[in-house]
Protein backbone atom coordinates (compact mmCIF):
# COMPACT_ATOMS: atom_id res chain seq x y z
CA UNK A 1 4.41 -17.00 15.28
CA UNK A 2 7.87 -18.29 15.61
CA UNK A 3 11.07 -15.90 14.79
CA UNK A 4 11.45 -17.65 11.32
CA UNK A 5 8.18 -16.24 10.40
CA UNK A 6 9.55 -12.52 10.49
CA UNK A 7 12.14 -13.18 8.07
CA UNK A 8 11.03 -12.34 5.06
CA UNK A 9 8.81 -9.58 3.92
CA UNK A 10 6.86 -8.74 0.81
CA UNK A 11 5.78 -4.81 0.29
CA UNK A 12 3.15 -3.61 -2.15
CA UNK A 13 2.58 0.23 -2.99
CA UNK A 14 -0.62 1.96 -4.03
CA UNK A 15 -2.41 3.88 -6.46
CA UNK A 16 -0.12 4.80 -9.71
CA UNK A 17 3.01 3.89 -6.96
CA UNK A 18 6.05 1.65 -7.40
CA UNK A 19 8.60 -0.05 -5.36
CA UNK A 20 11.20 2.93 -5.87
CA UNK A 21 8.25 5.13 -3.89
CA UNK A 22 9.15 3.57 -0.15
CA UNK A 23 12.15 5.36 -0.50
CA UNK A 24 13.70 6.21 2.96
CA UNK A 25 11.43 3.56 4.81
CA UNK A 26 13.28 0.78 3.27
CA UNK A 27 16.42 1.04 5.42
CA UNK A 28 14.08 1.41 8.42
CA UNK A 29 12.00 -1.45 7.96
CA UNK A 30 15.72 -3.28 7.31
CA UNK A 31 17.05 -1.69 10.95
CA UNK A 32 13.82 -2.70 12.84
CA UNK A 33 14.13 -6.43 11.73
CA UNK A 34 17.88 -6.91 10.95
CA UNK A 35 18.18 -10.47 9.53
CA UNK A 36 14.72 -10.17 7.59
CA UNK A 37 14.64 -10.34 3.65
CA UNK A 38 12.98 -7.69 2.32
CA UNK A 39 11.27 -7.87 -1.42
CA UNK A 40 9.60 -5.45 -2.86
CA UNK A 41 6.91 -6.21 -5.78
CA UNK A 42 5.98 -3.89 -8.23
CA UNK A 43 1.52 -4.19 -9.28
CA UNK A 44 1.19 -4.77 -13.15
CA UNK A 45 1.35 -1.67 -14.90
CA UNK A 46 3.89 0.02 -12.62
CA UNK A 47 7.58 -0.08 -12.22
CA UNK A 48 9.55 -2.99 -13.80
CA UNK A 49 5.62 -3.68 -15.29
CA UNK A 50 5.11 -0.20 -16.63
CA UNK A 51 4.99 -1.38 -19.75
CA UNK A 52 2.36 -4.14 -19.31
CA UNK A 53 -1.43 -3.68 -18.90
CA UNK A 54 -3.11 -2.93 -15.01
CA UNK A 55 -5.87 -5.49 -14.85
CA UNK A 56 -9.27 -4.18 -13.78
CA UNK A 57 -10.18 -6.26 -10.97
CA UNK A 58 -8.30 -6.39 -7.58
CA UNK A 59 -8.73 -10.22 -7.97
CA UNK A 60 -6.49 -9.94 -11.52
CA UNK A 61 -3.92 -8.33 -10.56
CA UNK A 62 -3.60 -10.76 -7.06
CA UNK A 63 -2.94 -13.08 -9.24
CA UNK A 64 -0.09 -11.14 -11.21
CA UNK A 65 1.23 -10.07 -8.23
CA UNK A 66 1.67 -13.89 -6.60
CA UNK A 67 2.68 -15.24 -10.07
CA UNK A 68 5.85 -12.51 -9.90
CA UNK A 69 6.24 -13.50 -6.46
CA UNK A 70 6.34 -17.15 -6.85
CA UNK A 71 9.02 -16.35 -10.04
CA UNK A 72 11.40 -14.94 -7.60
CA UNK A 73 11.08 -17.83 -5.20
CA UNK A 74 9.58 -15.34 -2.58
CA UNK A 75 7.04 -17.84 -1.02
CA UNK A 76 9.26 -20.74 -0.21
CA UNK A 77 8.02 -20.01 3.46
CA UNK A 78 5.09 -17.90 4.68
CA UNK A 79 5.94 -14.25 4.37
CA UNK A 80 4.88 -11.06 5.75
CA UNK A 81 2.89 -8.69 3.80
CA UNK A 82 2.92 -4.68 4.37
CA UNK A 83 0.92 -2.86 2.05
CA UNK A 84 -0.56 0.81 1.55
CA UNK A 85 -3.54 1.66 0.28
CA UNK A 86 -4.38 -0.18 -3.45
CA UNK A 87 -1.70 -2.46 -2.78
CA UNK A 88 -3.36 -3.32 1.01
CA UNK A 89 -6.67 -4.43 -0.93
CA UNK A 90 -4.40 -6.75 -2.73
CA UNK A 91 -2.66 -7.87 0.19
CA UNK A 92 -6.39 -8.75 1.49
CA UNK A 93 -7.53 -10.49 -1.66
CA UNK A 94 -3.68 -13.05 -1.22
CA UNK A 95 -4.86 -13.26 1.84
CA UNK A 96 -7.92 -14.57 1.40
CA UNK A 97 -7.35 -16.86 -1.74
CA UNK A 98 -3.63 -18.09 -0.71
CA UNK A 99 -3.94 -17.70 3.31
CA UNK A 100 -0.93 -20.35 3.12
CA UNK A 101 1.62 -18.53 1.51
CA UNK A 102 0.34 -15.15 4.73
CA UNK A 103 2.57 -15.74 7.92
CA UNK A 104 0.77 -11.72 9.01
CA UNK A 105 -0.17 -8.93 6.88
CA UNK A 106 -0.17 -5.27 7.83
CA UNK A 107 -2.74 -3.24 5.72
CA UNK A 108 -2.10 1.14 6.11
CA UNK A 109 -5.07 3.48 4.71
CA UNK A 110 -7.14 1.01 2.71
CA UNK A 111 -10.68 0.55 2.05
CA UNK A 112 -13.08 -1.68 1.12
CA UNK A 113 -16.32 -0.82 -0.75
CA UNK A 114 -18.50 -3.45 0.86
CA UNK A 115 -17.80 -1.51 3.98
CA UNK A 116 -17.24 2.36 3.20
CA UNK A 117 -19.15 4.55 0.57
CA UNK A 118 -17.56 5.98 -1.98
CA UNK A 119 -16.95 9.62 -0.24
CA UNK A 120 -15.34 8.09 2.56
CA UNK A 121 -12.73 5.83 0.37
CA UNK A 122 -11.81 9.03 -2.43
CA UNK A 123 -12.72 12.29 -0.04
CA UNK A 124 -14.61 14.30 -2.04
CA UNK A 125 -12.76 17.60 -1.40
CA UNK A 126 -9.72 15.50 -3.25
CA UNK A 127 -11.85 14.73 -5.96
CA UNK A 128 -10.63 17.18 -8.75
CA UNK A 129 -7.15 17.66 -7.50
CA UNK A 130 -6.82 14.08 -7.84
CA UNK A 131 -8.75 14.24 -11.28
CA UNK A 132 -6.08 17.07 -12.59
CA UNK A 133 -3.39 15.37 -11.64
CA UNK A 134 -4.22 11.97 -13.38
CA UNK A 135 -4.56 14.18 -16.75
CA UNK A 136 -1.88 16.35 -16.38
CA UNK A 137 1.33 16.03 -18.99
CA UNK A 138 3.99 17.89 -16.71
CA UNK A 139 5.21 15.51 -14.50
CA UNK A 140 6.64 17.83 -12.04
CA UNK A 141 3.35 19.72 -11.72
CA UNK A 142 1.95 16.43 -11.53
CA UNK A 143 4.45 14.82 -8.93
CA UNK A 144 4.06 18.25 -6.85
CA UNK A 145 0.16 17.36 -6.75
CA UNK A 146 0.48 14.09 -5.95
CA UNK A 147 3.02 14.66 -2.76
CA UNK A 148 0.66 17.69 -1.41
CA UNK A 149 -2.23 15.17 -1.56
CA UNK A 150 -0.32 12.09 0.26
CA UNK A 151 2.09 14.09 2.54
CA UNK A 152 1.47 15.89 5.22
CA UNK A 153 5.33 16.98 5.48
CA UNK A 154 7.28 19.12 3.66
CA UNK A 155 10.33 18.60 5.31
CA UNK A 156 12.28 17.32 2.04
CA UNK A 157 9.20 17.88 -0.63
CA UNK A 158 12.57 19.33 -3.42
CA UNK A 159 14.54 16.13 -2.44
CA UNK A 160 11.62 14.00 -2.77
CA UNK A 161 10.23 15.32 -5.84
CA UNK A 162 13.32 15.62 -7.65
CA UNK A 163 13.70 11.18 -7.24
CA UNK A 164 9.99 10.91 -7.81
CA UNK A 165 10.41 13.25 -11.33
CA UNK A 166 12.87 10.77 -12.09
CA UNK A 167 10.68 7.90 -11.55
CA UNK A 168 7.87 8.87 -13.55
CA UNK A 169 10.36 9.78 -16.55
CA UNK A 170 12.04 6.21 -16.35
CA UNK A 171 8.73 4.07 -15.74
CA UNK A 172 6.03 6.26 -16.01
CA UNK A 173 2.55 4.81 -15.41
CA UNK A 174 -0.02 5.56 -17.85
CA UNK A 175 -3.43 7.62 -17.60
CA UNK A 176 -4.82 4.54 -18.78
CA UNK A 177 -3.11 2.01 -16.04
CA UNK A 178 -4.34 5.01 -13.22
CA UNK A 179 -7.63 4.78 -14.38
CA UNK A 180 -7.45 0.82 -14.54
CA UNK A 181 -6.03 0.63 -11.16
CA UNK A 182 -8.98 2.98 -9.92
CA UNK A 183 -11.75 1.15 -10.71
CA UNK A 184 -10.17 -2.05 -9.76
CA UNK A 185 -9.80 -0.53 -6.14
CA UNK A 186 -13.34 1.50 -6.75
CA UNK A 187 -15.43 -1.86 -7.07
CA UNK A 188 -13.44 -4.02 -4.11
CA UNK A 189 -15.81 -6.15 -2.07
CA UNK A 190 -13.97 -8.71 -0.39
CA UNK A 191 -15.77 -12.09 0.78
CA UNK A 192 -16.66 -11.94 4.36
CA UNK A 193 -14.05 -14.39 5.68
CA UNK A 194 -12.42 -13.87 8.91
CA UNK A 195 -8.79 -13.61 8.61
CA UNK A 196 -7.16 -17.07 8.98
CA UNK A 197 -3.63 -15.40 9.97
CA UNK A 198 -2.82 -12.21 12.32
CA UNK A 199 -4.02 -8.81 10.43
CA UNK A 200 -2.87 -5.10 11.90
CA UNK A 201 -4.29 -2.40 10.25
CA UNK A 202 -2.41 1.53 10.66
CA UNK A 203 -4.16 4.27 9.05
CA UNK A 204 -3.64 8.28 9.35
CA UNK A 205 -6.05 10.22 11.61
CA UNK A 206 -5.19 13.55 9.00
CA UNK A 207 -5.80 11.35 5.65
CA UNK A 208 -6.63 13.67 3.04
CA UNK A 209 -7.18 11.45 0.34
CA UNK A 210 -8.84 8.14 1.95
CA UNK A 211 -11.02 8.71 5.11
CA UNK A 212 -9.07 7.08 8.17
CA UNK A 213 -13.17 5.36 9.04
CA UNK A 214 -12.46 3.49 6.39
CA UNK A 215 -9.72 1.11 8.21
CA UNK A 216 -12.47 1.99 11.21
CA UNK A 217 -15.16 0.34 9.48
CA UNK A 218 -12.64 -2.90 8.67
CA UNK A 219 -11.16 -3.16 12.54
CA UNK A 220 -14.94 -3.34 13.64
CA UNK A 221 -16.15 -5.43 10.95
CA UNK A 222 -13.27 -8.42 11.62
CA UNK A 223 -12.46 -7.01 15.26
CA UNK A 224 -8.70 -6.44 14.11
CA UNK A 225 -5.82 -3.85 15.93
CA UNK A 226 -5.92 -0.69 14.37
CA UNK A 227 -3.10 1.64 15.47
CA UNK A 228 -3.67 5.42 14.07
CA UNK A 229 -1.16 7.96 13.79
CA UNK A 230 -2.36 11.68 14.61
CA UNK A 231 -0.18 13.38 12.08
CA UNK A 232 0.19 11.40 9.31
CA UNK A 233 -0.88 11.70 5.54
CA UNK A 234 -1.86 9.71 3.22
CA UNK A 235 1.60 8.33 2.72
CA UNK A 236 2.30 6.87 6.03
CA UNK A 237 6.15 5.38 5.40
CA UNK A 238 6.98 8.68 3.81
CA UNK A 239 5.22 10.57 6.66
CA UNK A 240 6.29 8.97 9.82
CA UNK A 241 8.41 6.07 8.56
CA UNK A 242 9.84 5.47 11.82
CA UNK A 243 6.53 5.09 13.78
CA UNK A 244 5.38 2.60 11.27
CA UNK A 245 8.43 0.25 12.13
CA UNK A 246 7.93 0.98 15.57
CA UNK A 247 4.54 -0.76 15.32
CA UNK A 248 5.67 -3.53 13.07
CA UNK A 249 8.56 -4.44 15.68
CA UNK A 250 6.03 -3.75 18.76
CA UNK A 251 3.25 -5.58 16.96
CA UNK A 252 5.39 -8.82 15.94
CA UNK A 253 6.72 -9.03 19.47
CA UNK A 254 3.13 -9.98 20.54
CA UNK A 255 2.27 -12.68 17.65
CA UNK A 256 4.81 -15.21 18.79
């Protein structure tokens, strides 16, 4: 992978997440790789999409996801996909159908469900917490929820919750784009090809909401790198931002 390949970078959230939700990890991700553009691309039915429908298939909203890509001129060159969660099985699925556009992709707490049952991909002790705060109408409540479920830091929880409040008031997803975006990510099943480009999965040993065997169960099945964190939550960039573009910079170093 030659230096040209590292200079632009594509970043997809996850579940009921937009771009505004990486947050502080922005500017590190920016620091790590100093000349690199940096886009960030919002799933259908979230963000600058809020508005629009979330299809129900992983393999629909690919498609979306590209076709807003390709608007902004973003795959002029291969880029770099790093994606969490929801947004990593999407980052799989361009991968797989458009493994031209894919210079590397980095893939943090995913899952698939040809490889991990269902307990192990929504951890049944988050089941109703996760179920209450999908219904709930107060969106600080809900926010609060949501961070105690991803984050395993509290550090800044006020600060945080105040700009994620603020999201949710100015493009709030719906109940019915959460519950589109789960079953999309529910009934995943990837083909079996072997990655055509260089794939480094990170996932959080302390995961509350998606087991960390999950990203287990994909390093063995395509022999990838998996690099864990021991701390981490759910949230990985919000948890330990700075390890993550540790192993990005670390990581790149060794494709070239």
């Amino acid at each position: 992978m030659n230096k040209s390949s590292e200079q632009h970078w594509i970043l997809l959230r996850g579940l009921a997440r937009e771009s505004r939700h990486w947050g502080a990890f922005i500017p590190r991700l920016q620091a790590m790789f100093p000349s690199a553009q940096i886009t960030l691309l919002d799933l259908p039915g979230t963000g600058c999409y809020y508005q629009e429908n979330s299809p129900k298939t992983i393999a629909e909203i690919t498609h979306q996801v590209r076709a807003h890509a390709l608007a902004q001129g973003c795959l002029q060159q291969p880029v770099n996909l790093l994606a969490l969660s929801l947004g990593a099985m999407v980052a799989w699925q361009w991968r797989q159908c458009y493994p031209e556009d894919i210079a590397t992709a980095t893939l943090m707490n995913t899952s698939f469900a040809s490889l991990s049952p269902f307990y192990q991909r929504l951890r049944w002790q988050s089941y109703l917490r996760f179920i209450s705060l999908v219904i709930t109408n107060n969106i600080r409540l809900r926010e609060e929820k949501i961070l105690q479920l991803t984050s395993n830091y509290s550090d800044d929880a006020n600060a945080i919750l105040i700009e994620w409040e603020k999201i949710q008031t100015e493009q709030p997803i719906s109940l019915k784009n959460s519950v589109r975006q789960i079953m999309a990510a529910a009934s995943y099943k990837p083909s079996n090809c072997k990655p055509a480009s260089p794939v480094l999965l990170l996932n959080s040993l302390h995961d509350r909401l998606v087991s960390p065997r999950c990203s287990m169960a994909i390093q063995q099945q395509w022999q990838l790198e998996l690099r864990t964190h021991p701390k981490a939550g759910h949230d990985l960039t919000l948890d330990a931002g700075d390890w993550v573009a540790m192993q990005l910079k670390d990581w790149h170093s060794k494709q070239r």
